[in-house]
C-alpha atoms as a PDB file:
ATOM      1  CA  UNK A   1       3.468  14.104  33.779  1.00  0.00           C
ATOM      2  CA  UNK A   2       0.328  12.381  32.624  1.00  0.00           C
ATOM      3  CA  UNK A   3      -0.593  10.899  29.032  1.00  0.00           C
ATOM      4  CA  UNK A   4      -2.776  13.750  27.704  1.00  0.00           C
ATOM      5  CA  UNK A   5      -6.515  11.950  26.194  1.00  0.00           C
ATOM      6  CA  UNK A   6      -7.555  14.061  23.076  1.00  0.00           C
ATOM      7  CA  UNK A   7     -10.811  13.361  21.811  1.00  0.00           C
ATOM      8  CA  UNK A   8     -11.149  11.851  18.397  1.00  0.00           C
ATOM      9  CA  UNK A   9     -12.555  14.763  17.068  1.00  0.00           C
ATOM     10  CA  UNK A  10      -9.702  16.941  17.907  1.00  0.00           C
ATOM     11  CA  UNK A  11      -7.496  14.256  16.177  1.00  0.00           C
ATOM     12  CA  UNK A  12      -9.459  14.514  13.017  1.00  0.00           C
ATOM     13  CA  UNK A  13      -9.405  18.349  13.103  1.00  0.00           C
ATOM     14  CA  UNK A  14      -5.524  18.422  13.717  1.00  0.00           C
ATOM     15  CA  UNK A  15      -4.841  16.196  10.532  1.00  0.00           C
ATOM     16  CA  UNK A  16      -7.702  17.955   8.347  1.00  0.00           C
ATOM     17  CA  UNK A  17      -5.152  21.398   9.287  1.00  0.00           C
ATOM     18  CA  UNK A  18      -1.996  18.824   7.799  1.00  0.00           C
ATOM     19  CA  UNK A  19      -4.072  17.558   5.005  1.00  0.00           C
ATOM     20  CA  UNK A  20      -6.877  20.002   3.750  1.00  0.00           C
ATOM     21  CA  UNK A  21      -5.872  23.200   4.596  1.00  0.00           C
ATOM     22  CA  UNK A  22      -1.944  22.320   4.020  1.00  0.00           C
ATOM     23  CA  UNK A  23      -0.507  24.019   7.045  1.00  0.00           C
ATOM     24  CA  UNK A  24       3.144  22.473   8.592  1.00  0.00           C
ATOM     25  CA  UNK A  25       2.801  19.330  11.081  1.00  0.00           C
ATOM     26  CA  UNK A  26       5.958  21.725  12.992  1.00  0.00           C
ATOM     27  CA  UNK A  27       3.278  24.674  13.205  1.00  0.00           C
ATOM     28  CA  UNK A  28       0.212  22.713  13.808  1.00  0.00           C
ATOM     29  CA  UNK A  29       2.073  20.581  17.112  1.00  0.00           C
ATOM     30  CA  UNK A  30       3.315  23.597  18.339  1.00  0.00           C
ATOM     31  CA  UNK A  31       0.320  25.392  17.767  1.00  0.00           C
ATOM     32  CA  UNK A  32      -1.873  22.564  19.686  1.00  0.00           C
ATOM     33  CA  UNK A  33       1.303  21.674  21.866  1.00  0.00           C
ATOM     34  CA  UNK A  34       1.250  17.876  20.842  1.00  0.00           C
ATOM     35  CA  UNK A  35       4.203  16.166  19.639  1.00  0.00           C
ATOM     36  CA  UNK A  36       5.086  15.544  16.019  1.00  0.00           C
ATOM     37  CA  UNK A  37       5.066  12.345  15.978  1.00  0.00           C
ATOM     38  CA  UNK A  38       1.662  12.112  17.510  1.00  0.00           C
ATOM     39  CA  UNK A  39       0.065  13.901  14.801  1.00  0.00           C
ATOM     40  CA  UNK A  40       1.885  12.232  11.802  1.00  0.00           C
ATOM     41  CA  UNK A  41       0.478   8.913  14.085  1.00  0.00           C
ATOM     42  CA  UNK A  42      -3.327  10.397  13.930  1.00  0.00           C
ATOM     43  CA  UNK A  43      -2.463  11.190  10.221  1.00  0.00           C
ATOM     44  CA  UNK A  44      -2.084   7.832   9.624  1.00  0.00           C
ATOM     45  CA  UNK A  45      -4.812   6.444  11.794  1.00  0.00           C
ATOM     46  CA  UNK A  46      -7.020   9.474  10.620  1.00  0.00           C
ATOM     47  CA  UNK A  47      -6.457   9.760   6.621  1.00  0.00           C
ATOM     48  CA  UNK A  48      -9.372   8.487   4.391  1.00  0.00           C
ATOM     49  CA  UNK A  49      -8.704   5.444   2.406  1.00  0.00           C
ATOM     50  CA  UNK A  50      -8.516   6.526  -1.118  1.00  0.00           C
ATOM     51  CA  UNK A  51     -11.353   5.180  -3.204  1.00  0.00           C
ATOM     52  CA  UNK A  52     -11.113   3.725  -6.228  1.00  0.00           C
ATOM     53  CA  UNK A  53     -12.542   6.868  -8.517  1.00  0.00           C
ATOM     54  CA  UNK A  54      -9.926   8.440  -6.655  1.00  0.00           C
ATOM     55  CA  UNK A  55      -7.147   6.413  -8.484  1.00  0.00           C
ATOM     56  CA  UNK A  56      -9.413   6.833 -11.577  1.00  0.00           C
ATOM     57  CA  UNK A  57      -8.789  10.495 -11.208  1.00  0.00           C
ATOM     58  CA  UNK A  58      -4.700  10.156 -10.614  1.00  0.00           C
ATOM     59  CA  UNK A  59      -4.573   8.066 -13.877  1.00  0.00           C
ATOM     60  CA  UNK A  60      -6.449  10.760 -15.929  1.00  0.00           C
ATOM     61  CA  UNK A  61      -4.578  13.497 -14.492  1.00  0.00           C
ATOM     62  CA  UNK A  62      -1.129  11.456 -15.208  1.00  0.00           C
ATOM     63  CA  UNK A  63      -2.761  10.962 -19.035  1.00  0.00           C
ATOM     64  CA  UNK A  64      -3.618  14.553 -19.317  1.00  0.00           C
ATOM     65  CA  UNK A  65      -0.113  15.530 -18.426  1.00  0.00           C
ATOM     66  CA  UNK A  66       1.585  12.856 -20.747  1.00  0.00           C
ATOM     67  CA  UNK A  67      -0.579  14.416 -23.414  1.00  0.00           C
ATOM     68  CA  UNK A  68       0.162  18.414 -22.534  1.00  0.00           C
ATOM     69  CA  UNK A  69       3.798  17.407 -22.368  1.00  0.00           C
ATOM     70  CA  UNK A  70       3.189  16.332 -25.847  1.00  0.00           C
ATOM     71  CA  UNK A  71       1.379  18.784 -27.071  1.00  0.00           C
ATOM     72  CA  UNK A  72       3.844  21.284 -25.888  1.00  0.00           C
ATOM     73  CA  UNK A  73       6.864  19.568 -27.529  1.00  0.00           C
ATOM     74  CA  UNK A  74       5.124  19.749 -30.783  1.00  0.00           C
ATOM     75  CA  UNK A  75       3.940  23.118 -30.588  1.00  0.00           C
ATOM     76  CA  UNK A  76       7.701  24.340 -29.788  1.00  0.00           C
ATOM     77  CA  UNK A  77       9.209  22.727 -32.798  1.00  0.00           C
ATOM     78  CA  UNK A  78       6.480  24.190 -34.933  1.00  0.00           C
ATOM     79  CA  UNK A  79       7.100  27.492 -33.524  1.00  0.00           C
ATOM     80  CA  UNK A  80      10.672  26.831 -34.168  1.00  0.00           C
ATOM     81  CA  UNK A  81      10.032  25.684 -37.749  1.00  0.00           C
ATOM     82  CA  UNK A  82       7.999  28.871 -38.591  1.00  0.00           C
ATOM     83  CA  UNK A  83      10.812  30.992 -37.673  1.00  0.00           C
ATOM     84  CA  UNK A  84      13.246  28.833 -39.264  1.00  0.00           C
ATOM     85  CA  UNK A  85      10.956  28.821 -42.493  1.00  0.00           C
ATOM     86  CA  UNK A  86      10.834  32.978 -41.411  1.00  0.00           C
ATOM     87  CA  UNK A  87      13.941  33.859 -42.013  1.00  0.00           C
ATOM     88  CA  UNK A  88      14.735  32.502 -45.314  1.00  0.00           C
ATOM     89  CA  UNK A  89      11.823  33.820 -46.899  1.00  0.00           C
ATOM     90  CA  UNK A  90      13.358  37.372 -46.220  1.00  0.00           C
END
């Protein structure tokens, strides 16, 4: 049995089905009939570098969560204050 050639367009279309539209590397081989390990190697070879906005977006994102998290936290032990306050005004 011969080393199957695949085009580098159907590489690129394999890994967009791992990477964009988030199906299994298990279905997507199967589906193709390529190995695995093939696919997580055109997944490597195929993946665009991230940019540097990109990691500008990761560090927002990470800042915005820190901050919800916050938020959150103090929102719950107001809420918990108001019933605390609550229940001995009655």
């Amino acid at each position: 049995m011969g080393k199957a050639n695949f085009t580098d367009d159907f590489k690129r279309d394999a890994v967009l089905q791992i990477t964009e539209r988030g199906y299994p590397v298990a279905e997507v081989a199967a589906r193709l009939r390529i190995s695995k390990y093939s696919l997580y190697d055109w997944k490597k070879r195929y993946m665009k570098p991230a940019t540097g906005r990109d990691d500008e977006q990761a560090a927002e994102v990470r800042r915005l969560k820190r901050e919800l998290q916050r938020v959150t936290e103090e929102r719950d032990i107001l809420k918990k204050a108001a019933a605390y306050f609550a229940k001995d005004a009655k």
